[in-house]
C-alpha atoms as a PDB file:
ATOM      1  CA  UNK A   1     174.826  71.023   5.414  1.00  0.00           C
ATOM      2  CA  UNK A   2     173.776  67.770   6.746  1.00  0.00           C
ATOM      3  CA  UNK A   3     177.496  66.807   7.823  1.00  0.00           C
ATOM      4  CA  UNK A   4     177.663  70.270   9.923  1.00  0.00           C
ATOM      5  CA  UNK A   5     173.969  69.462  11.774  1.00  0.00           C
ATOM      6  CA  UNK A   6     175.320  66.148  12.568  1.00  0.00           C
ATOM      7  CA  UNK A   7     178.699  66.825  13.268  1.00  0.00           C
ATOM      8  CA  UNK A   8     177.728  69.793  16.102  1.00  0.00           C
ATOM      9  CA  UNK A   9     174.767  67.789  17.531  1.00  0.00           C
ATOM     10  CA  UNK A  10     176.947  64.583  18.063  1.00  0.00           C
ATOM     11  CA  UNK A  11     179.443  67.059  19.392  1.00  0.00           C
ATOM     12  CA  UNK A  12     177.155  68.543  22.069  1.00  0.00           C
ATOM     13  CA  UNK A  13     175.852  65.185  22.991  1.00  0.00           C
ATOM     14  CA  UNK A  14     179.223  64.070  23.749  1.00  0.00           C
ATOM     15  CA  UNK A  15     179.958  66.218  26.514  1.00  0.00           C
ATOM     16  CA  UNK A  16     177.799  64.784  28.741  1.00  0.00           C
ATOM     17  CA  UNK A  17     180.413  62.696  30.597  1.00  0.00           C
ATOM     18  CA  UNK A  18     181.403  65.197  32.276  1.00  0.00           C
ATOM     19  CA  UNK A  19     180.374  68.284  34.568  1.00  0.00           C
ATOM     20  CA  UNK A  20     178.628  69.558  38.044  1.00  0.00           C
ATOM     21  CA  UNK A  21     177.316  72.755  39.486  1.00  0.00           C
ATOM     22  CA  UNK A  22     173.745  74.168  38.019  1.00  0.00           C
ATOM     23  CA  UNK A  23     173.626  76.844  35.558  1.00  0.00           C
ATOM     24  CA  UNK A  24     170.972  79.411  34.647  1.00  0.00           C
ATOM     25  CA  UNK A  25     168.752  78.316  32.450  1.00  0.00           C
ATOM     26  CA  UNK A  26     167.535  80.664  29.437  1.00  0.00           C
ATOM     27  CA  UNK A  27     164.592  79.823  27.026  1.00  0.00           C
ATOM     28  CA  UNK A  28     163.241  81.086  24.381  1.00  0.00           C
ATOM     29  CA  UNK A  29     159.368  80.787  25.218  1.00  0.00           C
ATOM     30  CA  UNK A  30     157.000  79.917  22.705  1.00  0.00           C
ATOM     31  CA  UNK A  31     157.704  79.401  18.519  1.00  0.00           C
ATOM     32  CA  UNK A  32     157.200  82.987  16.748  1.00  0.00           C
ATOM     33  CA  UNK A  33     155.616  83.533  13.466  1.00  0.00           C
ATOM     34  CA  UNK A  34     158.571  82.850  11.461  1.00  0.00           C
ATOM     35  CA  UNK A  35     159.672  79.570  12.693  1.00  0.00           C
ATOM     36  CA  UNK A  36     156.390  78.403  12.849  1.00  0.00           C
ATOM     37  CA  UNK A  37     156.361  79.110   9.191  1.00  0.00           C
ATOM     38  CA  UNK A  38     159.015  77.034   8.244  1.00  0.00           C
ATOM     39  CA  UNK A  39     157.580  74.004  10.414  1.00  0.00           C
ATOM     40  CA  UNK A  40     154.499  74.375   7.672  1.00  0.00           C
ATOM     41  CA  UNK A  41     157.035  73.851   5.630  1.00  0.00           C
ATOM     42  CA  UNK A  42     158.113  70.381   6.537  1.00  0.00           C
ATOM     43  CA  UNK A  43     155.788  67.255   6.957  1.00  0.00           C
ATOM     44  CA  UNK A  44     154.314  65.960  10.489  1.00  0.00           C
ATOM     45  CA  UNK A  45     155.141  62.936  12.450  1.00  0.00           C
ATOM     46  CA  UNK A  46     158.507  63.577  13.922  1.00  0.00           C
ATOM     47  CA  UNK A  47     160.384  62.570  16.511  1.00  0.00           C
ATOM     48  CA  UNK A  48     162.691  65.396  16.620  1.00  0.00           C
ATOM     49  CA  UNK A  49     162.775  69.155  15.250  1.00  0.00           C
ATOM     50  CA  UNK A  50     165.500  71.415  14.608  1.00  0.00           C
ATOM     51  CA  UNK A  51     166.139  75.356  13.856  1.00  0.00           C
ATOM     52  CA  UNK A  52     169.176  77.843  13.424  1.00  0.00           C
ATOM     53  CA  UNK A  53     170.490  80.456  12.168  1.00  0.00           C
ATOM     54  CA  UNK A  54     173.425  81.313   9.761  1.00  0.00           C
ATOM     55  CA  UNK A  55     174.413  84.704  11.086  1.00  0.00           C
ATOM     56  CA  UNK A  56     177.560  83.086  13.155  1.00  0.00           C
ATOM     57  CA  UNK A  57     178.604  80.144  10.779  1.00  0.00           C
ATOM     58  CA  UNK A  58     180.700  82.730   8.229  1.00  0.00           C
ATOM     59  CA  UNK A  59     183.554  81.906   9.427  1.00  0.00           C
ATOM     60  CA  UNK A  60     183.108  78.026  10.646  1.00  0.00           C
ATOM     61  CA  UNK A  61     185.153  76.510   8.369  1.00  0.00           C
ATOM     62  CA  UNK A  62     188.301  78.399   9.782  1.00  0.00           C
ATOM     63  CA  UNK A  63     187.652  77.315  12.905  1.00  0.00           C
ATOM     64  CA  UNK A  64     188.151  74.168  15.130  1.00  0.00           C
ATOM     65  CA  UNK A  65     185.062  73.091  14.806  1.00  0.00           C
ATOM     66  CA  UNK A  66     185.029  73.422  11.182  1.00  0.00           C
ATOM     67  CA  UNK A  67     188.674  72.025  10.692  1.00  0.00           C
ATOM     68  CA  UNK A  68     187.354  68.807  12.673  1.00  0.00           C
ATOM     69  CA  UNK A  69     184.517  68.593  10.170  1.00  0.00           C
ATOM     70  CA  UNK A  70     186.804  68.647   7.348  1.00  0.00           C
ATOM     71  CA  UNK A  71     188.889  65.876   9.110  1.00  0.00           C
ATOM     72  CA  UNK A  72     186.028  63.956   9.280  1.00  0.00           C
ATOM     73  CA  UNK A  73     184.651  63.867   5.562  1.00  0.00           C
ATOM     74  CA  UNK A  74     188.540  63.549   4.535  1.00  0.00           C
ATOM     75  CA  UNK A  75     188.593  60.327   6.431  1.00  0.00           C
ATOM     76  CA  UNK A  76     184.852  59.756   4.973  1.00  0.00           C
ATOM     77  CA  UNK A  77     186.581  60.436   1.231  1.00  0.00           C
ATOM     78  CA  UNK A  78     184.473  63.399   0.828  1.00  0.00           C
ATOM     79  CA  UNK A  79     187.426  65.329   0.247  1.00  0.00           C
ATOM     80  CA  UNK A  80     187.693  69.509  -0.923  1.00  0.00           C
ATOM     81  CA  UNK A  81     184.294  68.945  -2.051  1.00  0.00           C
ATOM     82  CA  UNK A  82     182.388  68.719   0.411  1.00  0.00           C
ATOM     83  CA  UNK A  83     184.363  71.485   2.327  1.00  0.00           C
ATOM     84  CA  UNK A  84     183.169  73.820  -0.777  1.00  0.00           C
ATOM     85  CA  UNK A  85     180.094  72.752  -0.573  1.00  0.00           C
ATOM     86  CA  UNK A  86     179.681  73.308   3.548  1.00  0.00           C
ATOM     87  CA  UNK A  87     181.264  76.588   2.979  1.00  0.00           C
ATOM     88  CA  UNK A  88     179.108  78.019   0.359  1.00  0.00           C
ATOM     89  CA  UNK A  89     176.099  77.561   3.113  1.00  0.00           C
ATOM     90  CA  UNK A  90     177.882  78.850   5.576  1.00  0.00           C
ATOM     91  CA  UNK A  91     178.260  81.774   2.980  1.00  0.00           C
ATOM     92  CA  UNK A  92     174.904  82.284   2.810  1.00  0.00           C
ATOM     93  CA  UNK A  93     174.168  85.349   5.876  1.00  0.00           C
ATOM     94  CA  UNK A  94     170.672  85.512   5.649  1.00  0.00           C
ATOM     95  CA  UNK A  95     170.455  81.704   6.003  1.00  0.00           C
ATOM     96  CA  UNK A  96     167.395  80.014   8.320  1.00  0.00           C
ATOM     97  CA  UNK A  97     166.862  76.415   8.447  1.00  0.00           C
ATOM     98  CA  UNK A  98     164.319  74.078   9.985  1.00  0.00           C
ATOM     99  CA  UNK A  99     164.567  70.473   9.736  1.00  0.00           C
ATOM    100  CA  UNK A 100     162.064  67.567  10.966  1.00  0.00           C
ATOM    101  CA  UNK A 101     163.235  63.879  11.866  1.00  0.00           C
ATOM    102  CA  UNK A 102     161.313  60.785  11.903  1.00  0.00           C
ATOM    103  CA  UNK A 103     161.141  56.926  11.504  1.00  0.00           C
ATOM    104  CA  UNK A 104     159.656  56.018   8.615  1.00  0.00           C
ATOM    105  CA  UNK A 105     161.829  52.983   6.580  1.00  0.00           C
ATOM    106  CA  UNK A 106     164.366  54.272   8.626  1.00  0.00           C
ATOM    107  CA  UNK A 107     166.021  57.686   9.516  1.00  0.00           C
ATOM    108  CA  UNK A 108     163.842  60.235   7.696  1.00  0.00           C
ATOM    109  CA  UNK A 109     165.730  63.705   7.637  1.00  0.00           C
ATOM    110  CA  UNK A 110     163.466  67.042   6.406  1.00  0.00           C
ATOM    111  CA  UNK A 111     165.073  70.433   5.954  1.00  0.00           C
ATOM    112  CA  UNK A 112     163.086  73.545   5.156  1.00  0.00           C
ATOM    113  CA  UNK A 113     165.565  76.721   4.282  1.00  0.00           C
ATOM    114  CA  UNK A 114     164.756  79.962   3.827  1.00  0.00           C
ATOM    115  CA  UNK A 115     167.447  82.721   2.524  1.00  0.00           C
ATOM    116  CA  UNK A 116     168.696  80.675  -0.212  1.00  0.00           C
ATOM    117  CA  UNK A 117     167.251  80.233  -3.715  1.00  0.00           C
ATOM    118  CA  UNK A 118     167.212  76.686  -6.125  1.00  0.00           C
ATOM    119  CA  UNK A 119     169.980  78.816  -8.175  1.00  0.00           C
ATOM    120  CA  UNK A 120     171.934  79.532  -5.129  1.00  0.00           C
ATOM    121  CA  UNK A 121     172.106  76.061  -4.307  1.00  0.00           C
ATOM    122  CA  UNK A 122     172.711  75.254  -7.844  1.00  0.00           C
ATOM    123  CA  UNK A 123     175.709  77.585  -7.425  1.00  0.00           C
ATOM    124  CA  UNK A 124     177.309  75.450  -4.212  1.00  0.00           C
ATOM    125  CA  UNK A 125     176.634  72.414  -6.165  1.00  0.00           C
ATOM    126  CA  UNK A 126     179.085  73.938  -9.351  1.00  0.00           C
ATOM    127  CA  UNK A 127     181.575  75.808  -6.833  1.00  0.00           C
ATOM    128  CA  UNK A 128     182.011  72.407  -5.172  1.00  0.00           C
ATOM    129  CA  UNK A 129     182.309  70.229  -8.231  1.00  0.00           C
ATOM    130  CA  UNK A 130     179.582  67.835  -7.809  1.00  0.00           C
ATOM    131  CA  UNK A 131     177.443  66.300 -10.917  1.00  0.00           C
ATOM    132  CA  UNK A 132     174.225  68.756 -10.725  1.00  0.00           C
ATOM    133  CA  UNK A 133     170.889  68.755 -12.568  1.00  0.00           C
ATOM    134  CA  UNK A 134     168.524  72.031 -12.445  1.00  0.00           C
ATOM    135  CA  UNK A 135     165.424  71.702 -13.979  1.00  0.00           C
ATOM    136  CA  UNK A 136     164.091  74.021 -16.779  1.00  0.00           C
ATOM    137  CA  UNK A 137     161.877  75.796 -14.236  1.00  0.00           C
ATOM    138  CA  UNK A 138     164.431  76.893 -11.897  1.00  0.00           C
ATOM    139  CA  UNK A 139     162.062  74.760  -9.049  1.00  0.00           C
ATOM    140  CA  UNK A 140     164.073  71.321  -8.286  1.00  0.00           C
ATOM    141  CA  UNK A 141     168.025  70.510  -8.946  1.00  0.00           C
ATOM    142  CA  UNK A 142     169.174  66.885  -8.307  1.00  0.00           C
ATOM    143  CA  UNK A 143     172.931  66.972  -7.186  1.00  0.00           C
ATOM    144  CA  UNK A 144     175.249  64.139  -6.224  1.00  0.00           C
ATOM    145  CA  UNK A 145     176.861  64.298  -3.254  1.00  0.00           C
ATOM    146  CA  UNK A 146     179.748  62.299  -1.853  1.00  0.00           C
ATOM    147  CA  UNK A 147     179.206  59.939   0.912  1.00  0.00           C
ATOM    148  CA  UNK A 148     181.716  57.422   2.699  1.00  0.00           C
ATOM    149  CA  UNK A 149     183.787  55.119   0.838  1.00  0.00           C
ATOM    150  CA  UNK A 150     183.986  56.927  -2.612  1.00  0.00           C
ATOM    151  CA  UNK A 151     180.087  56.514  -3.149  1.00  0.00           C
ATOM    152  CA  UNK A 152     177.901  59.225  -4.157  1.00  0.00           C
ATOM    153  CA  UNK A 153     174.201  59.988  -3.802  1.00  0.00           C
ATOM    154  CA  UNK A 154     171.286  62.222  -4.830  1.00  0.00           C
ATOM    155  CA  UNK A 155     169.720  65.157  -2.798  1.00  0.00           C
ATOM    156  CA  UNK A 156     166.954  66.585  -4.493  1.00  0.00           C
ATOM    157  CA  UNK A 157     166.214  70.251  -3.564  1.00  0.00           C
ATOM    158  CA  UNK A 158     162.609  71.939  -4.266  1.00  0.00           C
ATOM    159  CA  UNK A 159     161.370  75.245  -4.207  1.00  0.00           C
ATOM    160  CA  UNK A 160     158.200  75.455  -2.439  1.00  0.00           C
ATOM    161  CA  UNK A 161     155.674  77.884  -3.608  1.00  0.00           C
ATOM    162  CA  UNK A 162     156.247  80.257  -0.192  1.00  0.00           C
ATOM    163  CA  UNK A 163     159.970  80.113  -1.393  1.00  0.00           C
ATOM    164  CA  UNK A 164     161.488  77.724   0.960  1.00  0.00           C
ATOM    165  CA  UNK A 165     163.624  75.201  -0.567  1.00  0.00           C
ATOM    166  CA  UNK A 166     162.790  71.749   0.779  1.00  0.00           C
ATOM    167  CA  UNK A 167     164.984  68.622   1.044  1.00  0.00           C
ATOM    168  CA  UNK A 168     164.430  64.897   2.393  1.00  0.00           C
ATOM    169  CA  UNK A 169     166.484  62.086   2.874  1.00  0.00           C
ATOM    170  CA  UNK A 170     165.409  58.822   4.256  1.00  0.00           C
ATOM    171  CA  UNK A 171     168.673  56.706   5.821  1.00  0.00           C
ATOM    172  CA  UNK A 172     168.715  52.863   6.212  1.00  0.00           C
ATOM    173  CA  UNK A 173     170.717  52.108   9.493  1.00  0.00           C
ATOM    174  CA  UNK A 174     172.974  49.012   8.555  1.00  0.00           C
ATOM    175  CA  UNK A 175     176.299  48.015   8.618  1.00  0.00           C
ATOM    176  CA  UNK A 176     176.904  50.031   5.710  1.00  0.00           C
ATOM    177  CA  UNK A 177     173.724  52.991   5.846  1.00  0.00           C
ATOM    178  CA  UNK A 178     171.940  53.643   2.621  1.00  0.00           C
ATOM    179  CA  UNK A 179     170.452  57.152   1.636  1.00  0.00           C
ATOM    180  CA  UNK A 180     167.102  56.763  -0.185  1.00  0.00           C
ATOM    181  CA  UNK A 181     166.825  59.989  -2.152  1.00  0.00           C
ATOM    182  CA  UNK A 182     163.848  61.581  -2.686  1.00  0.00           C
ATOM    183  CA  UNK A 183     163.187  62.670  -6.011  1.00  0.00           C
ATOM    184  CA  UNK A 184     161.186  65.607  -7.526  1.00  0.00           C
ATOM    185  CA  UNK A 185     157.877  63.914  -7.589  1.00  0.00           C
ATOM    186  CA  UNK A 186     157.911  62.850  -4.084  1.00  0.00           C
ATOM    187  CA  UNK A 187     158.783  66.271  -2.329  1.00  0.00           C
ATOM    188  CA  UNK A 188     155.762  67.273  -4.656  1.00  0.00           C
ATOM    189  CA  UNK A 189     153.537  64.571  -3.139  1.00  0.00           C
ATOM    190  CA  UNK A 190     155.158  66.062   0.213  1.00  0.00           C
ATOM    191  CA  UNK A 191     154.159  69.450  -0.183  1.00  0.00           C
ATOM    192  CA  UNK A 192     150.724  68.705  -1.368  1.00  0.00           C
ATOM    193  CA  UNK A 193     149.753  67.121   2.121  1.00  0.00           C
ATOM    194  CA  UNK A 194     151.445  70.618   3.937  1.00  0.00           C
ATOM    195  CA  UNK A 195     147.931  71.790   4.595  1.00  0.00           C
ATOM    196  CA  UNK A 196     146.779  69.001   5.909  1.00  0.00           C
ATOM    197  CA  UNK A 197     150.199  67.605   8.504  1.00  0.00           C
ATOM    198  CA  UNK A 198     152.342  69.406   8.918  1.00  0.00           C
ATOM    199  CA  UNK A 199     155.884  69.876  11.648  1.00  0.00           C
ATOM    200  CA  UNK A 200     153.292  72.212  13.722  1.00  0.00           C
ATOM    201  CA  UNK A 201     150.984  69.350  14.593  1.00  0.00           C
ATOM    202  CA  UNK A 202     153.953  67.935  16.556  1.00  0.00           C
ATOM    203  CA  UNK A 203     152.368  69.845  19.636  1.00  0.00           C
ATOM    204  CA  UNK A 204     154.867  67.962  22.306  1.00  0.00           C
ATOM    205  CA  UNK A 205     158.044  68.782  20.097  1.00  0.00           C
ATOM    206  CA  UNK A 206     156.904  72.622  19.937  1.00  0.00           C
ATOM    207  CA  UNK A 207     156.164  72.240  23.567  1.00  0.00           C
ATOM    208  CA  UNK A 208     160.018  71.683  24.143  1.00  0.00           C
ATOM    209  CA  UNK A 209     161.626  73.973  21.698  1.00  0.00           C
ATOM    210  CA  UNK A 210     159.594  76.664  23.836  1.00  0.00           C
ATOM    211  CA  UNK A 211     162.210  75.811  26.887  1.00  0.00           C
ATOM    212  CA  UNK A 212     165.253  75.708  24.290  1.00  0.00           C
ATOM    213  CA  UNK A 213     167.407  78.886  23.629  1.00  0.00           C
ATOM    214  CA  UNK A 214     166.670  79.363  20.241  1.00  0.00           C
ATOM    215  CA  UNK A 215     169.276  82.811  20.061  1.00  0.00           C
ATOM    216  CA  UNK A 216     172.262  80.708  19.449  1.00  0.00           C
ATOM    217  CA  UNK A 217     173.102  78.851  16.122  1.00  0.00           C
ATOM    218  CA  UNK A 218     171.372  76.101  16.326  1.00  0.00           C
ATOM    219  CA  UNK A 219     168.492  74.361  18.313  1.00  0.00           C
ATOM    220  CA  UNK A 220     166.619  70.942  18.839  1.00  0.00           C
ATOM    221  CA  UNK A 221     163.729  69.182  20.391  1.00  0.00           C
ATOM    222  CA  UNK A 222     163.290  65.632  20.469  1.00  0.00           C
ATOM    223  CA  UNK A 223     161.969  62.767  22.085  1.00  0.00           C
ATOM    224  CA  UNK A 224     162.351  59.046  22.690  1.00  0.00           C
ATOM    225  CA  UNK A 225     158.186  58.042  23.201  1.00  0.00           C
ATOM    226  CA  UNK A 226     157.178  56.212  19.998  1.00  0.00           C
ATOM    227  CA  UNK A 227     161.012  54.839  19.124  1.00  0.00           C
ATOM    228  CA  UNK A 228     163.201  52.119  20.285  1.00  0.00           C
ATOM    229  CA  UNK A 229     164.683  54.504  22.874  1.00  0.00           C
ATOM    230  CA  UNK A 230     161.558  54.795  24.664  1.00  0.00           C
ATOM    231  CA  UNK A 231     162.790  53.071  27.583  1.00  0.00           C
ATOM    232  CA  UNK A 232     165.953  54.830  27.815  1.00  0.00           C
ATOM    233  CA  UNK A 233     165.262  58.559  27.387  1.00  0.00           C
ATOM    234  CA  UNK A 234     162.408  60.657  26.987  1.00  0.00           C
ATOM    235  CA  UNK A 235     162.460  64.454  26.190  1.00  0.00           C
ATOM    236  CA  UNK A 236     165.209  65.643  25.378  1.00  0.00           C
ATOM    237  CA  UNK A 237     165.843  69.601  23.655  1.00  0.00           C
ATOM    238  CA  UNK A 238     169.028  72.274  23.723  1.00  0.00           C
ATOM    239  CA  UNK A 239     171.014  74.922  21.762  1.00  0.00           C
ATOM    240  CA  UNK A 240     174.551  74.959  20.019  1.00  0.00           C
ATOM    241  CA  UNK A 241     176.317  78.095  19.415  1.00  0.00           C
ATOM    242  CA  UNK A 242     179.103  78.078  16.932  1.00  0.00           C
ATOM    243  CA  UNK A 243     181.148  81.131  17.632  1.00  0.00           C
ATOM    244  CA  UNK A 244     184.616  81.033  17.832  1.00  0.00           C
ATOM    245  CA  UNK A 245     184.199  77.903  19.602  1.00  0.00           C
ATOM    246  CA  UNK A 246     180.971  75.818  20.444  1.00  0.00           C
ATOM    247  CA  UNK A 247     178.623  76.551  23.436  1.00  0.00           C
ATOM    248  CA  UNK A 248     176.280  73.754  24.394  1.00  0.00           C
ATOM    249  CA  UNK A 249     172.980  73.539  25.992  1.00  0.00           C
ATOM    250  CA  UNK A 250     171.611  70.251  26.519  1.00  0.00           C
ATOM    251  CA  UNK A 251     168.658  68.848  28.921  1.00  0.00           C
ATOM    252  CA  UNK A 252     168.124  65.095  28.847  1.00  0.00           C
ATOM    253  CA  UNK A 253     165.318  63.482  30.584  1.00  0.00           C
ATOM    254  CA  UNK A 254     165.889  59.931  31.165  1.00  0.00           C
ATOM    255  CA  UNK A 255     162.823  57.378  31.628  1.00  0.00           C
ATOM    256  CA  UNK A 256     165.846  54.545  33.019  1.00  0.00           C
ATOM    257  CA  UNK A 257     166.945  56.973  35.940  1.00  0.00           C
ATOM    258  CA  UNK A 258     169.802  54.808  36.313  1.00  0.00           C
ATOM    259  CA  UNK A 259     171.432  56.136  33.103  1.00  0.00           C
ATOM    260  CA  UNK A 260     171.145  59.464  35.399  1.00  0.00           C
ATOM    261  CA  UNK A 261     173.252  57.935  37.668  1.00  0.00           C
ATOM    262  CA  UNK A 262     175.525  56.322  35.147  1.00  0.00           C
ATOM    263  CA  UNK A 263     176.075  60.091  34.341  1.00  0.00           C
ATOM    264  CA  UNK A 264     177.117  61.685  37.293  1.00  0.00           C
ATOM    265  CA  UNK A 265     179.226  58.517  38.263  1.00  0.00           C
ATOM    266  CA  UNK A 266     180.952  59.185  35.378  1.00  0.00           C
ATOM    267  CA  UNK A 267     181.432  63.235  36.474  1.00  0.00           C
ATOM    268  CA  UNK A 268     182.987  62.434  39.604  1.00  0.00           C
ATOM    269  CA  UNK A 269     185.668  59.687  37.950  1.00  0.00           C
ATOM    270  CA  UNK A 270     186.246  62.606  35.372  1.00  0.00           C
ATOM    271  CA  UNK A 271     187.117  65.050  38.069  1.00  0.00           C
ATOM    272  CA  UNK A 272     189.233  62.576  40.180  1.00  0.00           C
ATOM    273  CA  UNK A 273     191.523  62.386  36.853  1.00  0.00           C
ATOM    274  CA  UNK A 274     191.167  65.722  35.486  1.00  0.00           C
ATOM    275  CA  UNK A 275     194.182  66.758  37.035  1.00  0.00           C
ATOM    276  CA  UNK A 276     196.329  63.981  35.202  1.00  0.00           C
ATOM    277  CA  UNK A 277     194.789  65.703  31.833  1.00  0.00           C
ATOM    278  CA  UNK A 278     196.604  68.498  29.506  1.00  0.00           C
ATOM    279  CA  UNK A 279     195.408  72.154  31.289  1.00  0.00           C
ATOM    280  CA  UNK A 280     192.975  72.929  28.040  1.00  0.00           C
ATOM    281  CA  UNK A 281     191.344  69.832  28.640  1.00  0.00           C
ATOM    282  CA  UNK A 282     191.508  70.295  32.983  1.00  0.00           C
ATOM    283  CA  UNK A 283     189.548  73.463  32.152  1.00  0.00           C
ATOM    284  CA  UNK A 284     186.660  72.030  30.010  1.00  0.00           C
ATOM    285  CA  UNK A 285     186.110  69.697  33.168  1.00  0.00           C
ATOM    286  CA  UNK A 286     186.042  72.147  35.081  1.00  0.00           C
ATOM    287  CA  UNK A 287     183.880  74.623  33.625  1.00  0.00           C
ATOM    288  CA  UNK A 288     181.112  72.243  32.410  1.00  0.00           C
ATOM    289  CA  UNK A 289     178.442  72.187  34.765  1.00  0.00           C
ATOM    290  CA  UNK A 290     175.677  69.265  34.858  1.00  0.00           C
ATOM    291  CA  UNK A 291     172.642  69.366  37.221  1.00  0.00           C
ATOM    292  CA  UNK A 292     170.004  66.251  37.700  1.00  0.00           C
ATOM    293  CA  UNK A 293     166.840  66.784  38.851  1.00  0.00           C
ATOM    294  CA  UNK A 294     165.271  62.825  39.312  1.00  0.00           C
ATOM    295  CA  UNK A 295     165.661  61.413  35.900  1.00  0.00           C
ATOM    296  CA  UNK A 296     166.044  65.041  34.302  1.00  0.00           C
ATOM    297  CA  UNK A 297     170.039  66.055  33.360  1.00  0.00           C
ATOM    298  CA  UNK A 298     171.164  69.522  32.295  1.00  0.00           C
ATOM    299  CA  UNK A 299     174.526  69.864  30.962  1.00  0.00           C
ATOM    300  CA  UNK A 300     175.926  73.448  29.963  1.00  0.00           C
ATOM    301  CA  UNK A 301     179.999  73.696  28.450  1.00  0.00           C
ATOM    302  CA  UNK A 302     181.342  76.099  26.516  1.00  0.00           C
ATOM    303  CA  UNK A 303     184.510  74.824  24.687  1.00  0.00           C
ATOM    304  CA  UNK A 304     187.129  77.104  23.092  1.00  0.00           C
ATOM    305  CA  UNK A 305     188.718  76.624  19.976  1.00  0.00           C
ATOM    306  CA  UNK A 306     191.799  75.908  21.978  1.00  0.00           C
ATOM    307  CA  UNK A 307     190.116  72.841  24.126  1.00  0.00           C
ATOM    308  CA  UNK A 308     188.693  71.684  20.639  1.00  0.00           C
ATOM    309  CA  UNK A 309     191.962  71.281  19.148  1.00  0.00           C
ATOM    310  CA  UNK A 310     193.469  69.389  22.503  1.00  0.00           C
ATOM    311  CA  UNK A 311     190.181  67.049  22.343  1.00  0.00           C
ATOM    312  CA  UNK A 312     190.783  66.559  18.736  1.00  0.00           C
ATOM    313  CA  UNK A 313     194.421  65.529  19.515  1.00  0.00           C
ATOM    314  CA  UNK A 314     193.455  63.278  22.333  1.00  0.00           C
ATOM    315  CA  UNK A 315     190.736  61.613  19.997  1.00  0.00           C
ATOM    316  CA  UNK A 316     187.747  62.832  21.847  1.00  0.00           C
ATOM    317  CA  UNK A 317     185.904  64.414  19.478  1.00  0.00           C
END
């Protein structure tokens, strides 16, 4: 699950080296009942939220997209495993998931889901093959998940009392990044503070998933104040759509307006060699379109499961 948020958001980001005209922009206005729900179900203090829906993601695996994910954790050692395991949440049609990110001892990632039960999950863990624990209680199972070079680590999954199941990782960035599990007593201490902070105080965050299309698959809200990045980008919020393909939606606002211009220089030395490209590749270039306004970038590209392949072939994704 974590592999496929990662995988499609690193996707989308990359496509900003290329693009041009303006698109129409579509938002989703303000946060309705139920995703403001979820965000009570994950702690305050981040720096970035995230929301989607399963409906589309049936048959991901089978696709591009998905086969370049599977690449990926092959090369990763992850192996049929972890394939399973992505699949059986893919699986899972009445799926929702909200997720919080923050810096706290590193890269803090919180996922709220809602459409899947402890035993469910339990289930993906045992389809895939991986060591899992459930507790007597049917409320928390520990399961050990393969990570890069033939290492394996704990996710701990607990059922809130609404029924959401909660999950939280914390990530050292190194050389060689660590995952700090959290473990059944700490997503306790987590959900005791809920009332108090929670992913709703995050006022600017919810302020820019208002502007993102939150129809498609997946979509995010984030920004650079309070991080290292702060003098590089500010806001910065979208939407992914995984279906047949992957449609991106991404606005970056830039607080160094030069990496603005960075960005379009590198649009028009894409297009001056776009015609030297294969024509699934031509077409991407073609079709993306970026607009600036000041520091502010909007890029739009919809990418077929064709053009994913030829980028995958060509090493670009």
């Amino acid at each position: 699950m974590r592999t496929l948020l990662t995988l499609a958001l690193a996707s989308s980001l990359g496509l900003a080296a290329t693009g041009c005209e303006k698109a129409h922009h579509k938002s989703s206005g303000p946060l309705g009942d139920d995703d403001l729900a979820m965000l009570r179900d994950l702690p305050g203090g981040n720096v970035a939220l995230i929301g989607g829906n399963y409906m589309k993601m049936q048959n991901f695996m089978q696709s591009a997209l998905g086969q370049l994910a599977e690449d990926a954790m092959e090369k990763a050692g992850a192996g049929k495993g972890m394939k399973d395991w992505m699949q059986c949440f893919a699986d899972q049609k009445d799926l929702k998931v909200a997720g919080g990110v923050a810096l706290q001892g590193g890269l803090e990632m919180r996922l709220a889901f809602r459409g899947m039960t402890i035993d469910q999950v339990d289930a993906c863990a045992k389809r895939a093959g991986f060591t899992h624990t459930i507790d007597p209680d049917h409320k928390y199972v520990e399961i050990e998940v393969p990570g890069s070079a033939g290492q394996t680590f704990a996710q701990g999954y607990l059922a809130l009392a609404d029924g959401t199941v909660y999950n939280r990782q914390r990530i050292a960035i190194s050389i060689i990044p660590s995952v700090d599990p959290a473990s059944r007593s700490d997503l306790e201490s987590d959900a005791r503070n809920l009332s108090t902070s929670n992913a709703t105080n995050d006022r600017a965050l919810l302020a820019l998933a208002a502007k993102a299309d939150r129809s498609q698959t997946f979509w995010f809200a984030g920004s650079g104040a309070h991080t290292p990045a702060a003098d590089k980008v500010g806001d910065i919020y979208g939407s992914l759509d995984i279906d047949g393909g992957l449609k991106a939606d991404v606005t970056v606002g830039f607080t160094d307006k030069s990496l603005a211009t960075q960005l379009e220089q590198g649009l028009e030395q894409a297009k001056k060699m776009s015609d030297s490209l294969p024509p699934d590749v031509r077409s991407l270039i073609k079709d993306i379109s970026l607009h600036r306004d000041g520091g502010s970038v909007r890029i739009v590209a919809t990418l077929t499961d064709t053009q994913l392949k030829s980028l995958s072939h060509m090493g670009g994704l």
